[in-house]
N, C-alpha and C. Protein backbone atom coordinates (compact mmCIF):
# COMPACT_ATOMS: atom_id res chain seq x y z
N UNK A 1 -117.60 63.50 -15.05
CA UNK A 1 -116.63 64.58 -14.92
C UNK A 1 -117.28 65.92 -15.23
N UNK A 2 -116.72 66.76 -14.35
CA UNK A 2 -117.90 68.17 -15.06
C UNK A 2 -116.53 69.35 -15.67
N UNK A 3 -115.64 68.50 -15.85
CA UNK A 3 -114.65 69.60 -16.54
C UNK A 3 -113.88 70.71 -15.42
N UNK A 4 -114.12 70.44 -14.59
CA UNK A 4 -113.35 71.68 -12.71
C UNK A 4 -111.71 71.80 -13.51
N UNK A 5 -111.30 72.53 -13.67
CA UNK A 5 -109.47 72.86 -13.52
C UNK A 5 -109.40 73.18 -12.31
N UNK A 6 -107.93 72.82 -11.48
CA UNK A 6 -108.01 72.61 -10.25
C UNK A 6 -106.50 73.29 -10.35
N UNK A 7 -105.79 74.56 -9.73
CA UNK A 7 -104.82 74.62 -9.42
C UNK A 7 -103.43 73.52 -9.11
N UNK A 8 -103.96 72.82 -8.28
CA UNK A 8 -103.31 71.88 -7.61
C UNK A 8 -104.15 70.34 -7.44
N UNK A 9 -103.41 69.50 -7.16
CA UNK A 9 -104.35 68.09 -7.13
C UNK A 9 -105.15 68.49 -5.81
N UNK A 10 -103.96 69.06 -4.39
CA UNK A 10 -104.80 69.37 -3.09
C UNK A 10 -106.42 70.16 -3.13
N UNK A 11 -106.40 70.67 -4.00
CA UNK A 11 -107.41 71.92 -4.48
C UNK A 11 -108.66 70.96 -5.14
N UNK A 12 -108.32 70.03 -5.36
CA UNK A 12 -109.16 69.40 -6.33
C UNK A 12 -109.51 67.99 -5.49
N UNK A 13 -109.20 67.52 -4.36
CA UNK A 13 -109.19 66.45 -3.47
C UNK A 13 -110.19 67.26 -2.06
N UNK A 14 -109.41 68.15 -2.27
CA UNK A 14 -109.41 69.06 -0.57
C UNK A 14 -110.55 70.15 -0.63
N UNK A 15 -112.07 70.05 -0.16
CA UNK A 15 -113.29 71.25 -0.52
C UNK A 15 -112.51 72.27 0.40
N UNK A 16 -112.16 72.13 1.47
CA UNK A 16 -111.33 73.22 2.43
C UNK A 16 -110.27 74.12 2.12
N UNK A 17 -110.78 75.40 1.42
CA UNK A 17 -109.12 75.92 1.14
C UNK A 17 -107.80 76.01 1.75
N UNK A 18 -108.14 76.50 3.39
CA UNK A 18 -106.74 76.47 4.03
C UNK A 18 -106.40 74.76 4.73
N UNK A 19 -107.76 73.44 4.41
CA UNK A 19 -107.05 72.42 4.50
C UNK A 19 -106.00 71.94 3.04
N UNK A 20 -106.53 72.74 1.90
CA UNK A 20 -105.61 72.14 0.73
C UNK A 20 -104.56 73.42 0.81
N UNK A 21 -104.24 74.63 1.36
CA UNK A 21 -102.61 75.31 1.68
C UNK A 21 -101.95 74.38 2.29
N UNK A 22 -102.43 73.98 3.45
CA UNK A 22 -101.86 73.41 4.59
C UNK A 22 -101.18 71.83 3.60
N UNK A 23 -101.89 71.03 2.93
CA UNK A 23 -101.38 70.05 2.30
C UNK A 23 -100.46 70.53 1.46
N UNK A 24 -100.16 72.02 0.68
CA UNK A 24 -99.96 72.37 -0.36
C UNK A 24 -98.04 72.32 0.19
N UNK A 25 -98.27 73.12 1.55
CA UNK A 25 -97.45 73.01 1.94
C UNK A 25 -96.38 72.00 2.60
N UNK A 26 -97.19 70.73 3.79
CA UNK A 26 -96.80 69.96 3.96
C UNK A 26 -96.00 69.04 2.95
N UNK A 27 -96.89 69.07 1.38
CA UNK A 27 -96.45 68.17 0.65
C UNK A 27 -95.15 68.50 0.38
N UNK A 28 -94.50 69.69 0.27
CA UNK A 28 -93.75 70.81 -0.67
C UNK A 28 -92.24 70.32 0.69
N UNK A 29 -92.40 70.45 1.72
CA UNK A 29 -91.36 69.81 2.91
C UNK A 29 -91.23 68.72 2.81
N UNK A 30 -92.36 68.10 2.69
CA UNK A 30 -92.07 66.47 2.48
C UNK A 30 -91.10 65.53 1.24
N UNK A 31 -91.39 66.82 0.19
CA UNK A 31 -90.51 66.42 -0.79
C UNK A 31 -89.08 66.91 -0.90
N UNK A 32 -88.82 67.86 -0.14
CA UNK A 32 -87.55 68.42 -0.51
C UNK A 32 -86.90 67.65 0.96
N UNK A 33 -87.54 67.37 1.92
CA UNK A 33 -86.53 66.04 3.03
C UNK A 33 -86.46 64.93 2.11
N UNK A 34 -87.25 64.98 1.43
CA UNK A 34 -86.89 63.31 0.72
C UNK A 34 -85.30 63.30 -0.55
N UNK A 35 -85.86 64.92 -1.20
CA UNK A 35 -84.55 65.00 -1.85
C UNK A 35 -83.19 65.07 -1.23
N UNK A 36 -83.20 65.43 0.05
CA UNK A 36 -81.86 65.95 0.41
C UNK A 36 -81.63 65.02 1.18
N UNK A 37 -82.32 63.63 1.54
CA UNK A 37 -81.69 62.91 2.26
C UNK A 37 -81.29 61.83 1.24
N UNK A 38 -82.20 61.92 -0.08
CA UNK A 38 -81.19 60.77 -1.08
C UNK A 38 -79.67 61.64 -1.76
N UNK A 39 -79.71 63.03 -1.54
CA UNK A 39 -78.53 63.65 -2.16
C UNK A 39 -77.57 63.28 -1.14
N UNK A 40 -78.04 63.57 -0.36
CA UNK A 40 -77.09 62.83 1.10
C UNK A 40 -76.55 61.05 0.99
N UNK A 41 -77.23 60.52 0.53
CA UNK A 41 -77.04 59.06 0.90
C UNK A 41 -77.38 58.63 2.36
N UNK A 42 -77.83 58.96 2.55
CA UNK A 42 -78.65 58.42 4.45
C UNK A 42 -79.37 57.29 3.92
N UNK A 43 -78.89 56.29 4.64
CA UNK A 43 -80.17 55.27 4.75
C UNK A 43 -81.25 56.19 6.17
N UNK A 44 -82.46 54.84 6.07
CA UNK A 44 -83.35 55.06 6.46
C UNK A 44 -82.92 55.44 8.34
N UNK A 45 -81.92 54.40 8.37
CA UNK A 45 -81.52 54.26 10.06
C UNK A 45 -80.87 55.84 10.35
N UNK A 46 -79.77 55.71 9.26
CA UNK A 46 -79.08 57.25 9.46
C UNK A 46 -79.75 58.50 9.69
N UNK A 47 -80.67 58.75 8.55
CA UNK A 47 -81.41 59.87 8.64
C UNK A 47 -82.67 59.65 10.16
N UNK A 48 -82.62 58.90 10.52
CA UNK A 48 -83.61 58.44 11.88
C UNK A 48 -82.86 59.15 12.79
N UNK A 49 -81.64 58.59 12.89
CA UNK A 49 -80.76 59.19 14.13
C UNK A 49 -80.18 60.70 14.22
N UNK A 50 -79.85 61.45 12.97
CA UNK A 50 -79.63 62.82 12.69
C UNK A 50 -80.72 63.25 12.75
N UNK A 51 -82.32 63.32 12.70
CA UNK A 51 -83.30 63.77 12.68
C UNK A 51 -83.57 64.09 13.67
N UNK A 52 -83.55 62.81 14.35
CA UNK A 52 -83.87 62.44 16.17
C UNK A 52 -85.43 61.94 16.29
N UNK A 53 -85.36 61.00 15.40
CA UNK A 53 -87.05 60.55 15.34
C UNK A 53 -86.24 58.79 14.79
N UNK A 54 -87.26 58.15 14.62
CA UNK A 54 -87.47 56.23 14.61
C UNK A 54 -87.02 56.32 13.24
N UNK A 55 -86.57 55.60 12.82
CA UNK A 55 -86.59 54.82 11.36
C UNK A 55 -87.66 54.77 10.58
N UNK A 56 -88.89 53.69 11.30
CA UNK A 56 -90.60 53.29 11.00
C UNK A 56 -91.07 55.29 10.41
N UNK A 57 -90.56 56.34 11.32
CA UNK A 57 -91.00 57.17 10.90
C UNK A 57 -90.22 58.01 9.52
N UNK A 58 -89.12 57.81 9.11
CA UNK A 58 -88.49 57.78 8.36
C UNK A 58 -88.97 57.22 6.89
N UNK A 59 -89.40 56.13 6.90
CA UNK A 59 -90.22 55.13 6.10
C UNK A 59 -91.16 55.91 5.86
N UNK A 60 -92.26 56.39 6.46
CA UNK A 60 -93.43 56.86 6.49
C UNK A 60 -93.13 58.19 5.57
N UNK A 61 -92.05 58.92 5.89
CA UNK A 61 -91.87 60.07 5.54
C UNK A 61 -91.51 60.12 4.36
N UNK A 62 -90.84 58.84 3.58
CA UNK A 62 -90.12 58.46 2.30
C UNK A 62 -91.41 58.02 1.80
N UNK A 63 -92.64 57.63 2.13
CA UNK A 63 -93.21 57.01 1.34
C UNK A 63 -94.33 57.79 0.99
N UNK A 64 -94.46 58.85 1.50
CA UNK A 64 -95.53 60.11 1.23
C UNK A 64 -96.57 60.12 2.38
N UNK A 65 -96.39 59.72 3.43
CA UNK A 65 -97.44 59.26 4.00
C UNK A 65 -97.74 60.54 4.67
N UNK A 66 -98.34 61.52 4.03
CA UNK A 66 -98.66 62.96 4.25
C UNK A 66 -99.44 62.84 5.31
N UNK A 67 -100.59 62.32 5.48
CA UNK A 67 -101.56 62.19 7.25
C UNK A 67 -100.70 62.32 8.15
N UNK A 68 -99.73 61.63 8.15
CA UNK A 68 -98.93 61.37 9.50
C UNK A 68 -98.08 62.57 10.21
N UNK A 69 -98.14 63.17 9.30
CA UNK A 69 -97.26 64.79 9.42
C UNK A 69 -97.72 66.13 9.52
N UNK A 70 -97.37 66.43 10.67
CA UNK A 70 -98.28 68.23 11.33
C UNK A 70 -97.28 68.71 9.85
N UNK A 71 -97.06 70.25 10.28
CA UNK A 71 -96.52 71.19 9.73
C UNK A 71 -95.61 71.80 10.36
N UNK A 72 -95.52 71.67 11.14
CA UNK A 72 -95.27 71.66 12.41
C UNK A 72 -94.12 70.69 12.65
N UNK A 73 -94.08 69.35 12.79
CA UNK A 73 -93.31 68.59 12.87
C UNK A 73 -92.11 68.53 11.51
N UNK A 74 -93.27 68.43 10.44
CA UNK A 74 -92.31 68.81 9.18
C UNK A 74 -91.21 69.70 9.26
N UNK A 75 -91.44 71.04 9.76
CA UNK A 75 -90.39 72.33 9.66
C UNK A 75 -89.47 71.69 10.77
N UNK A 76 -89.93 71.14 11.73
CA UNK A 76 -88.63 70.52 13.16
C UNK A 76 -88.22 69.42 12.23
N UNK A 77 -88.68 69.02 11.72
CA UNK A 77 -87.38 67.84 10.42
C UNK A 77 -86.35 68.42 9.56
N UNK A 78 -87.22 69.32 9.12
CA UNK A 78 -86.22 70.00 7.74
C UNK A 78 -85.38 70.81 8.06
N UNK A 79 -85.35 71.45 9.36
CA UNK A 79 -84.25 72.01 9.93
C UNK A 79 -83.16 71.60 10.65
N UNK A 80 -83.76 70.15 11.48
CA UNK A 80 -82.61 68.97 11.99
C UNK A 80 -81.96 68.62 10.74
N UNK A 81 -82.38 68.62 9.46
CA UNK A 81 -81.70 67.95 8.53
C UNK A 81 -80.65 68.66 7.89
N UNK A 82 -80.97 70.56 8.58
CA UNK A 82 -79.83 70.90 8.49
C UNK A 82 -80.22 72.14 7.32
N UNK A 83 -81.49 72.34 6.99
CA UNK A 83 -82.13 73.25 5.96
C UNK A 83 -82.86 73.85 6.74
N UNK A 84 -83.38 74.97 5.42
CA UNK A 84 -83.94 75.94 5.89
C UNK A 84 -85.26 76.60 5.26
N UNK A 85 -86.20 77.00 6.03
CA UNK A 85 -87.11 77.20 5.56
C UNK A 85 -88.01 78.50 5.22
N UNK A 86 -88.04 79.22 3.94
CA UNK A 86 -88.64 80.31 3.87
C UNK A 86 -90.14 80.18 3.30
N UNK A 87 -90.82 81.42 3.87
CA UNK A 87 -92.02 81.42 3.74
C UNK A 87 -92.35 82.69 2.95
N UNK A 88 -93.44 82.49 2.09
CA UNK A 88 -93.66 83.74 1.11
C UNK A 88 -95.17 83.58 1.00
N UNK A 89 -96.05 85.02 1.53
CA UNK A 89 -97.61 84.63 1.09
C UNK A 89 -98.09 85.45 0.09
N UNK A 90 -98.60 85.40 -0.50
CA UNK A 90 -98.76 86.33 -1.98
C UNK A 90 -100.51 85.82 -2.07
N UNK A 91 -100.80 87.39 -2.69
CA UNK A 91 -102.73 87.72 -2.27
C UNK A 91 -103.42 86.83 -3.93
């Protein structure tokens, strides 16, 4: 171990800075669809069909499976789900 403090785990996984934003962010959508579809009570099928995407991808999305997800696709989820998304960049 050489002792690194790492902002973030992405920062500390990721040598690429704008590949660990890009995770920083993905992760940050990924978790707040996951909250609002258990505040919701959606099963996996439900939230498939209000989304307008598979179930299998639903799963994927509940289970962190961050690779599988642009940023892109993320923001077209979180807005089918009926949220909204602001962006803030600070130097």
């Amino acid at each position: 171990m050489n002792g690194e403090i790492f902002e973030s785990v992405w920062d500390a996984i990721e040598d690429d800075p704008a590949e660990a934003e890009n995770l920083k962010l993905r992760s940050s959508l990924m978790m707040a669809l996951e909250k609002h579809i258990k505040a919701q009570g959606w099963s996996q099928t439900e939230t498939a069909r209000r989304l307008g995407v598979t179930q299998p991808r639903i799963s994927d999305l509940m289970r962190g499976k961050i690779h599988l997800f642009s940023l892109d696709t993320l923001v077209n989820l979180v807005v089918a789900a009926g949220l909204h998304v602001e962006m803030h960049v600070a130097a």
